[in-house]
Protein backbone atom coordinates (compact mmCIF):
# COMPACT_ATOMS: atom_id res chain seq x y z
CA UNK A 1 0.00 0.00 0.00
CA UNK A 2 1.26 3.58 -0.88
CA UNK A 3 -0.03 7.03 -1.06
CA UNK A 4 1.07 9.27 -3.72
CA UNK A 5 0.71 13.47 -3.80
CA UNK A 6 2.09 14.97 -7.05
CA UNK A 7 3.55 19.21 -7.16
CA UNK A 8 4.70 21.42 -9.07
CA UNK A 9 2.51 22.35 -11.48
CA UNK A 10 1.64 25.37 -12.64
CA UNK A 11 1.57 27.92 -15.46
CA UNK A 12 4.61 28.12 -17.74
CA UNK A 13 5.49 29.74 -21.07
CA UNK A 14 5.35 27.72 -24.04
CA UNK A 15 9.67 27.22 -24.19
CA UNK A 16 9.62 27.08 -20.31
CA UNK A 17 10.56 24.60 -17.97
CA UNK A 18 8.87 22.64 -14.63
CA UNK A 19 9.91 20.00 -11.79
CA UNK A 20 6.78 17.99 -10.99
CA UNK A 21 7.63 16.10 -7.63
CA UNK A 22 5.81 13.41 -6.15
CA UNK A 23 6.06 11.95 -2.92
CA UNK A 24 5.29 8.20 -1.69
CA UNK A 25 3.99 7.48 1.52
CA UNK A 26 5.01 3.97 2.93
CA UNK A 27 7.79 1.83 3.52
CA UNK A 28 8.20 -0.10 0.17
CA UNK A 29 9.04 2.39 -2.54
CA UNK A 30 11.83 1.12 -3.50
CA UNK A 31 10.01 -1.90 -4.42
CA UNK A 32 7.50 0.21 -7.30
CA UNK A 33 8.20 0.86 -10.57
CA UNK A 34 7.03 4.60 -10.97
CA UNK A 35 5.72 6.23 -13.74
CA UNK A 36 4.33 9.45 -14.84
CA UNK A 37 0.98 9.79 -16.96
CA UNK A 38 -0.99 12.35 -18.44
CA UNK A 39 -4.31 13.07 -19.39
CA UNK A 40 -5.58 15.72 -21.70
CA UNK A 41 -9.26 17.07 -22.31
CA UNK A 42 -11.38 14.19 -24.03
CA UNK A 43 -8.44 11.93 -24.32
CA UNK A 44 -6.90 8.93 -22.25
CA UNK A 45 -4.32 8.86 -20.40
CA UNK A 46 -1.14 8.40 -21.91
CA UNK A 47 2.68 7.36 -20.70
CA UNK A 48 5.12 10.18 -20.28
CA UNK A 49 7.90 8.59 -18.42
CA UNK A 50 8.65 5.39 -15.93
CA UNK A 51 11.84 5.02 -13.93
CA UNK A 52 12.06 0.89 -12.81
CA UNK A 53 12.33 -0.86 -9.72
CA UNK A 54 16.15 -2.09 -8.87
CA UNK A 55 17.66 -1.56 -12.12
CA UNK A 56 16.73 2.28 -12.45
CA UNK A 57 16.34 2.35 -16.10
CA UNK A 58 14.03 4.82 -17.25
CA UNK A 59 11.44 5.21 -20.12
CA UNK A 60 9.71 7.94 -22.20
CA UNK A 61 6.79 8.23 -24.15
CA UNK A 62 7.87 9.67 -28.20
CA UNK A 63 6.00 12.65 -27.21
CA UNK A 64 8.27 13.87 -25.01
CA UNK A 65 11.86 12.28 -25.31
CA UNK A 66 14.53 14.54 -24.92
CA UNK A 67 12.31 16.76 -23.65
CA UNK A 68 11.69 15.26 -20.25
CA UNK A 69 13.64 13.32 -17.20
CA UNK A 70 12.69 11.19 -15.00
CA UNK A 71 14.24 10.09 -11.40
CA UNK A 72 14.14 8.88 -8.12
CA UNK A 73 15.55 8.90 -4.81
CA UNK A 74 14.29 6.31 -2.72
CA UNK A 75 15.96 7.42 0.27
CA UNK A 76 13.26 10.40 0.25
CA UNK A 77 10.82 8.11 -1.35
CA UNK A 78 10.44 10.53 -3.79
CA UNK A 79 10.10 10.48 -7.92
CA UNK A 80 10.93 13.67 -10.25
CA UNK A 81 9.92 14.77 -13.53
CA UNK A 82 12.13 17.21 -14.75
CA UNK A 83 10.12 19.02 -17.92
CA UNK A 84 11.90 21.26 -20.71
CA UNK A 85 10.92 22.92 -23.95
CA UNK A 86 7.39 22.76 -23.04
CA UNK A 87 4.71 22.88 -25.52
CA UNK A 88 1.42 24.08 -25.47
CA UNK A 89 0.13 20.73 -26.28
CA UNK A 90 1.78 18.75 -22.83
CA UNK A 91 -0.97 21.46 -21.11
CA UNK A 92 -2.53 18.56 -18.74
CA UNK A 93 -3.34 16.89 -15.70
CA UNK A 94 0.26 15.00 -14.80
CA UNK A 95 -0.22 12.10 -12.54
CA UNK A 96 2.38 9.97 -10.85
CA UNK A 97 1.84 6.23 -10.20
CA UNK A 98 3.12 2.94 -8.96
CA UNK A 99 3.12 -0.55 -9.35
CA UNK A 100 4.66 -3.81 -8.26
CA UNK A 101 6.22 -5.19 -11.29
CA UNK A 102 8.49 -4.31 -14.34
CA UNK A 103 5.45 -3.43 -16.92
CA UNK A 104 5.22 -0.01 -16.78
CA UNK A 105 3.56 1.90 -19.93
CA UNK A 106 -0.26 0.79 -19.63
CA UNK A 107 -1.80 2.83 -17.15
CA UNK A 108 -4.28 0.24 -16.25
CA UNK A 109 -1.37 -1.99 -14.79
CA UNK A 110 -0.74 0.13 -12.00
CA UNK A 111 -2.04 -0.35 -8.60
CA UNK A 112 -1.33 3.45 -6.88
CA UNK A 113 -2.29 6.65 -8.09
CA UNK A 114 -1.81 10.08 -7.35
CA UNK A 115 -4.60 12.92 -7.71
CA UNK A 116 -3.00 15.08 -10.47
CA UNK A 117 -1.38 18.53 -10.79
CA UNK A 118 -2.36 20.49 -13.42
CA UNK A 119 0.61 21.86 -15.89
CA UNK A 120 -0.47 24.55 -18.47
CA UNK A 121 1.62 25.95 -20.67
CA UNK A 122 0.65 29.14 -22.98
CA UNK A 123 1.74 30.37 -26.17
C-alpha cells in the first residue's frame, strides 16, 4: 500500500521549464516501478515517463523524449519529472503512479495513483 501526492505544477510559457515532484507514503518504494501519466481534455491517459524498480532504467513516451527526465531517490521516497521545452500541447493533468512489477507503460497496470497537478503551458 502507498499514497502518492504529485507538485509542481503550474503555469509556464510555451519554451519554459517545470519539476513535478511526487512523494510516496510507505515503507516499500523502493520496491514500485514509478511512472508518470498524463491526461488531456477528451483523451486517455497516456505514458510520459517510468523510472524501474532495482535496475533504475528509465522510459519515455515519443511525445516527449529529450524533452523530459525522469528520477528517483528512494531514500526520500520521492520520484521527479524534470520538464523542458514545453509545448502548449503537454498542457494537462500530470499524474504519478506505482506498481509492483516491471510493466510499466499501460496505465491500467498500476495499482497506486496520485490525484494530479495540473501543468499549463501558454503560447
Amino acid at each position: 500500500q502507498v499514497q502518492l501526492v504529485e507538485s509542481g505544477g503550474g503555469l509556464v510559457q510555451a519554451g519554459g521549464s517545470l519539476r513535478l515532484s511526487c512523494a510516496a507514503s510507505g515503507r516499500m518504494f523502493s520496491a514500485y516501478t514509478m511512472g508518470w501519466f498524463r491526461q488531456r481534455p477528451g483523451k486517455e491517459r497516456e505514458f510520459v515517463a517510468a523510472i524501474l524498480r532495482g535496475s533504475g532504467n528509465t522510459y519515455y513516451g515519443d511525445d516527449v523524449k529529450g524533452r523530459v527526465t525522469i528520477s528517483r531517490d528512494n531514500a526520500k521516497n520521492t520520484v521527479y519529472l524534470q520538464m523542458n521545452s514545453l509545448k502548449p500541447e503537454d498542457t494537462a493533468v500530470y499524474y504519478c503512479a506505482a506498481r509492483g512489477s516491471d510493466y510499466y507503460r499501460d496505465p491500467r497496470g498500476y495499482d497506486y495513483w496520485g490525484q494530479g497537478t495540473q501543468v499549463t503551458v501558454s503560447s
